[in-house]
C-alpha atoms as a PDB file:
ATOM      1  CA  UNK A   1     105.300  88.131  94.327  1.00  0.00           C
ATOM      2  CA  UNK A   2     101.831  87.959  92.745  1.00  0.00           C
ATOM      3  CA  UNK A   3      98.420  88.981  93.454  1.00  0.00           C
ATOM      4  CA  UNK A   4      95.275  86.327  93.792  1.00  0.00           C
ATOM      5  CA  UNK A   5      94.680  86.315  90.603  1.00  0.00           C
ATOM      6  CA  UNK A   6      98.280  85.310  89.743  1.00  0.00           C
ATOM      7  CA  UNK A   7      99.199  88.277  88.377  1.00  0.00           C
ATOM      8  CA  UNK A   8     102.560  89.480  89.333  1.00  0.00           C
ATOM      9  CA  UNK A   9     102.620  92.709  91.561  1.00  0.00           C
ATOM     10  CA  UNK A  10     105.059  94.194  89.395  1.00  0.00           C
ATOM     11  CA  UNK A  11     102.540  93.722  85.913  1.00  0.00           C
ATOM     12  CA  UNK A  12      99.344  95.105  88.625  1.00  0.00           C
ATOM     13  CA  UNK A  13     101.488  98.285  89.303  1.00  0.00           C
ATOM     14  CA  UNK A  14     102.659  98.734  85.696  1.00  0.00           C
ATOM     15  CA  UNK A  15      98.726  98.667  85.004  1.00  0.00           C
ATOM     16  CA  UNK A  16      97.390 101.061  87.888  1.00  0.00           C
ATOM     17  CA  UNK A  17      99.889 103.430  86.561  1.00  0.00           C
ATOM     18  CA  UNK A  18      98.305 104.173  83.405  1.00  0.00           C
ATOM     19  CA  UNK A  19      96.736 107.335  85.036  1.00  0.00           C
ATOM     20  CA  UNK A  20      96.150 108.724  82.065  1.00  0.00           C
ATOM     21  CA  UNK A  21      91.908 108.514  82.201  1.00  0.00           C
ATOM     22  CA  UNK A  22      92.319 105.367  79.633  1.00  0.00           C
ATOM     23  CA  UNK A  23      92.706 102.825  82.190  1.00  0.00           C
ATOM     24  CA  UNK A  24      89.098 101.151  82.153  1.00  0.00           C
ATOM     25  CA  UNK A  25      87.465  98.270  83.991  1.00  0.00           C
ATOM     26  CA  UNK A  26      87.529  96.697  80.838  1.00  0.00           C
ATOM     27  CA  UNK A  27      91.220  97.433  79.660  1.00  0.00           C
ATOM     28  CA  UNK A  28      91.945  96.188  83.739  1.00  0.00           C
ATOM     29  CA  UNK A  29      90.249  93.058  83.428  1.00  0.00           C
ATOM     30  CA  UNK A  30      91.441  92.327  80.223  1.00  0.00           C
ATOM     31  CA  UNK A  31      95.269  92.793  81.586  1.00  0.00           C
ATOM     32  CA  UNK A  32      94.663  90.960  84.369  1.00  0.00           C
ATOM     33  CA  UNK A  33      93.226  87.801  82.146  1.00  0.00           C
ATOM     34  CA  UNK A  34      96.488  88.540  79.702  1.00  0.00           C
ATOM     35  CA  UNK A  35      98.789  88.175  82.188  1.00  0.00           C
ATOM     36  CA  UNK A  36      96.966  84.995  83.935  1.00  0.00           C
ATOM     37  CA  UNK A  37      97.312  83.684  80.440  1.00  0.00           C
ATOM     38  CA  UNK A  38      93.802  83.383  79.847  1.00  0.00           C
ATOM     39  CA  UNK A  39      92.751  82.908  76.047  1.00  0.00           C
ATOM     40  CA  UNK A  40      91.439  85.440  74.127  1.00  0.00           C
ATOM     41  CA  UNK A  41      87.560  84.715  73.472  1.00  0.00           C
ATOM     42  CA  UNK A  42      87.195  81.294  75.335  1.00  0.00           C
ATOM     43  CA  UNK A  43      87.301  83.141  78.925  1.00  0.00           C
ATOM     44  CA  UNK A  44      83.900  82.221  80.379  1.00  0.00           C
ATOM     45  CA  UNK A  45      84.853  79.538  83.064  1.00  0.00           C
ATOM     46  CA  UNK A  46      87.258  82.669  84.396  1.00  0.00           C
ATOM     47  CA  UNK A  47      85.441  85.656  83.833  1.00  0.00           C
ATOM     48  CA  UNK A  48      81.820  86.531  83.563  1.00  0.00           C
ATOM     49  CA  UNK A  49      79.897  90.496  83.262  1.00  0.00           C
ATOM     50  CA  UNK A  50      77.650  89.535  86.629  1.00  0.00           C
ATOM     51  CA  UNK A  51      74.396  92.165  86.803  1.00  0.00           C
ATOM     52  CA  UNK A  52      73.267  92.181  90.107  1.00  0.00           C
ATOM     53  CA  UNK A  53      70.772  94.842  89.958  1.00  0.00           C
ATOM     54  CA  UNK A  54      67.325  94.803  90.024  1.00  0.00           C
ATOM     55  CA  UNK A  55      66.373  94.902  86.735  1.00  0.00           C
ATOM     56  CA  UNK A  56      69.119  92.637  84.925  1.00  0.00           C
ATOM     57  CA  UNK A  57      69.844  89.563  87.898  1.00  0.00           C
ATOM     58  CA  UNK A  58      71.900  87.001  85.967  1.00  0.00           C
ATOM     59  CA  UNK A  59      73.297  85.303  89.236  1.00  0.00           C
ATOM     60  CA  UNK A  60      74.157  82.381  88.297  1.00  0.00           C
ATOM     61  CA  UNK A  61      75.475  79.339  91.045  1.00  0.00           C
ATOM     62  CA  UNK A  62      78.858  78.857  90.015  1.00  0.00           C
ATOM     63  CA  UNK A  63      79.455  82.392  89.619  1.00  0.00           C
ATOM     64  CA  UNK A  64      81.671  82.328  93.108  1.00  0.00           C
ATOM     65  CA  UNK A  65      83.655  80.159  91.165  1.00  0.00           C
ATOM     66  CA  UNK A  66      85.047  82.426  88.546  1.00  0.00           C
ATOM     67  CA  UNK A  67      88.903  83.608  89.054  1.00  0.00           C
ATOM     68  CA  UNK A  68      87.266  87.436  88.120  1.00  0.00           C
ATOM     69  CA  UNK A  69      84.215  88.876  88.849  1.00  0.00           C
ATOM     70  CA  UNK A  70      83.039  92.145  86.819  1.00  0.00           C
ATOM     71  CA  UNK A  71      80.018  93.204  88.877  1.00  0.00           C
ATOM     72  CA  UNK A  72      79.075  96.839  86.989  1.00  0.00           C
ATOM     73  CA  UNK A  73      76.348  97.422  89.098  1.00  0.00           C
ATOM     74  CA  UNK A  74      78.480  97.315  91.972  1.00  0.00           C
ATOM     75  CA  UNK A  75      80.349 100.484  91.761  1.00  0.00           C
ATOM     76  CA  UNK A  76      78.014 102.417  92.813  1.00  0.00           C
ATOM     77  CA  UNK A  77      76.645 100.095  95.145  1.00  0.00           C
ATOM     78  CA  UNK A  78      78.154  97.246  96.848  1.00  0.00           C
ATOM     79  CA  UNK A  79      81.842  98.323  96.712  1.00  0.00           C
ATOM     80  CA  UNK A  80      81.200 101.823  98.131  1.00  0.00           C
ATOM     81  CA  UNK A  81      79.356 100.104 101.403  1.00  0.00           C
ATOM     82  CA  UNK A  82      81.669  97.491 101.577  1.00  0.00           C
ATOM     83  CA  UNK A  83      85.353  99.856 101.382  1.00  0.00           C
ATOM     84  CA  UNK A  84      83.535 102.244 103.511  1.00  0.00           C
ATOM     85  CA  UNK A  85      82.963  99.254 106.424  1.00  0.00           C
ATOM     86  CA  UNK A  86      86.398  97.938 105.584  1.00  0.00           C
ATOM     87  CA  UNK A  87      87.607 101.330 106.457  1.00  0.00           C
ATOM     88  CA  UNK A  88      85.780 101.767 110.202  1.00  0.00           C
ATOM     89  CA  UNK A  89      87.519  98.388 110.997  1.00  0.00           C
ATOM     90  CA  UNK A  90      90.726  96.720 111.874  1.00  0.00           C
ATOM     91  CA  UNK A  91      91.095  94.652 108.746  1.00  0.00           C
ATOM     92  CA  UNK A  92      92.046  96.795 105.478  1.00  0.00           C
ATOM     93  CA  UNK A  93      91.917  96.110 102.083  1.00  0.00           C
ATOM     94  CA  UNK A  94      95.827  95.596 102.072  1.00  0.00           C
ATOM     95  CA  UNK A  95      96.137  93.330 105.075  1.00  0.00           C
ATOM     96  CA  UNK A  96      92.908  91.059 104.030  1.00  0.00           C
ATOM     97  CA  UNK A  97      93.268  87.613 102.625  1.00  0.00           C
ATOM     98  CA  UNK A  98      91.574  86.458  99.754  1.00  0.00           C
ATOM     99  CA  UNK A  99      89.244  84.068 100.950  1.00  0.00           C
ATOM    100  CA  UNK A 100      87.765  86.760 103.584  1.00  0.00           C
ATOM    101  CA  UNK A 101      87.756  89.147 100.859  1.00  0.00           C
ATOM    102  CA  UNK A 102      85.828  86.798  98.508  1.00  0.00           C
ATOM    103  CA  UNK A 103      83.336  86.399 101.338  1.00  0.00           C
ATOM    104  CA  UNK A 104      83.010  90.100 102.215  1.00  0.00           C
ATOM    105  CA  UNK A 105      82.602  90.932  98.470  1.00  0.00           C
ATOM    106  CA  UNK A 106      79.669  88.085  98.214  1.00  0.00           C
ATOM    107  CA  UNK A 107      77.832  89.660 101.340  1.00  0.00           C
ATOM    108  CA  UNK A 108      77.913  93.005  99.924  1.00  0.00           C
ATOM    109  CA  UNK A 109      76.772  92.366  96.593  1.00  0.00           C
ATOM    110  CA  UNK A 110      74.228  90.275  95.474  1.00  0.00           C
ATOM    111  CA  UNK A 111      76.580  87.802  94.244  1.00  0.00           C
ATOM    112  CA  UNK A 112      75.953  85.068  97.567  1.00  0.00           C
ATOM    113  CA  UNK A 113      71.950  85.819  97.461  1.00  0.00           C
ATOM    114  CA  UNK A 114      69.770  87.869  97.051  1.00  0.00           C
ATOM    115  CA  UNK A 115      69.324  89.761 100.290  1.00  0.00           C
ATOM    116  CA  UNK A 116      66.086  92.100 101.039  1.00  0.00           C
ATOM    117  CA  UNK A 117      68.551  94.638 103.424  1.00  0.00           C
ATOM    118  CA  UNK A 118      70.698  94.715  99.915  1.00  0.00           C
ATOM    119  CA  UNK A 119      67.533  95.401  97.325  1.00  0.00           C
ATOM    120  CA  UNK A 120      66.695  97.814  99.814  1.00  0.00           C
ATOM    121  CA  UNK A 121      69.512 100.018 100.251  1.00  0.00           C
ATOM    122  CA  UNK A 122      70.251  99.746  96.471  1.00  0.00           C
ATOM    123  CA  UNK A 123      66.669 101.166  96.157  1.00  0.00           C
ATOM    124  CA  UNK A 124      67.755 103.537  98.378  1.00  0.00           C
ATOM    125  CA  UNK A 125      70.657 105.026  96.954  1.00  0.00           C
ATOM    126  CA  UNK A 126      68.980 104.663  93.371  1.00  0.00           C
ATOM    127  CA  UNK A 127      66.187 107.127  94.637  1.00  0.00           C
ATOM    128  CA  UNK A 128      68.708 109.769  96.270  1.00  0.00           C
ATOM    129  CA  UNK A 129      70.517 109.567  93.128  1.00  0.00           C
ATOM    130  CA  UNK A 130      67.467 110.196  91.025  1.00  0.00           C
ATOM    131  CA  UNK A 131      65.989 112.879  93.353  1.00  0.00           C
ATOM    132  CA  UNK A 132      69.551 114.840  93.234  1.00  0.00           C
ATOM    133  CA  UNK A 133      69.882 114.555  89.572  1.00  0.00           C
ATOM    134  CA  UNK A 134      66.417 116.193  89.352  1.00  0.00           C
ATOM    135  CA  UNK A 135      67.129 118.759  91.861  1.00  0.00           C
ATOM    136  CA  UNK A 136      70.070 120.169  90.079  1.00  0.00           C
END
């Protein structure tokens, strides 16, 4: 059985149980592209570092197309809204398929388009961030 990015489940569970605080987006990504059999250095029709906040946008078209997507901006952003809606409805993360996933993870980043509701509540959530750090 494998994963949609090819990778078999077995490999994916070998790699999420390096709980040892070493296990990195980076190290992640980079055994996920191992294991598709991805070539070292020539990777950028199947994986691109996307910036999708305000201040570094480097959207680019064919960005939907890539097999991974490393959005950094994202985890404090995007994914958080979009597990937390996942969570108040019917679909989960284990029982949706890729394609719907893909779409979801478009909408709540700015991966699909820039949306003003998105720029907004990242502005948002930026602010509270900044206003807590300078409160404690």
């Amino acid at each position: 059985m494998s994963s949609p990015f090819g990778v078999s489940v077995v490999t994916c569970k070998r790699i999420t149980d390096l709980a040892d605080g070493t296990m990195k987006e980076a190290r992640f990504l980079n055994a996920i592209a191992c294991e598709s059999h991805v070539e070292p250095f020539i990777a950028d029709d199947v994986i691109r570092r996307i910036w999708t906040n305000l201040e570094d946008l480097n959207v680019e078209a064919a960005d939907g197309n890539l097999m991974i997507w490393h959005l950094p901006t994202e985890k404090k952003f995007g994914f958080p809204r979009m597990f937390a809606q996942t969570s108040r409805t019917a679909a989960t993360m284990k029982t949706i398929m890729p394609g719907a996933l893909n779409a979801l993870t478009r909408r709540y980043t700015n991966l699909a388009r820039r949306a003003v509701s998105k720029v907004l509540q990242d502005i948002t959530a930026k602010t509270r961030e900044r206003l807590f750090a300078l409160a404690s």
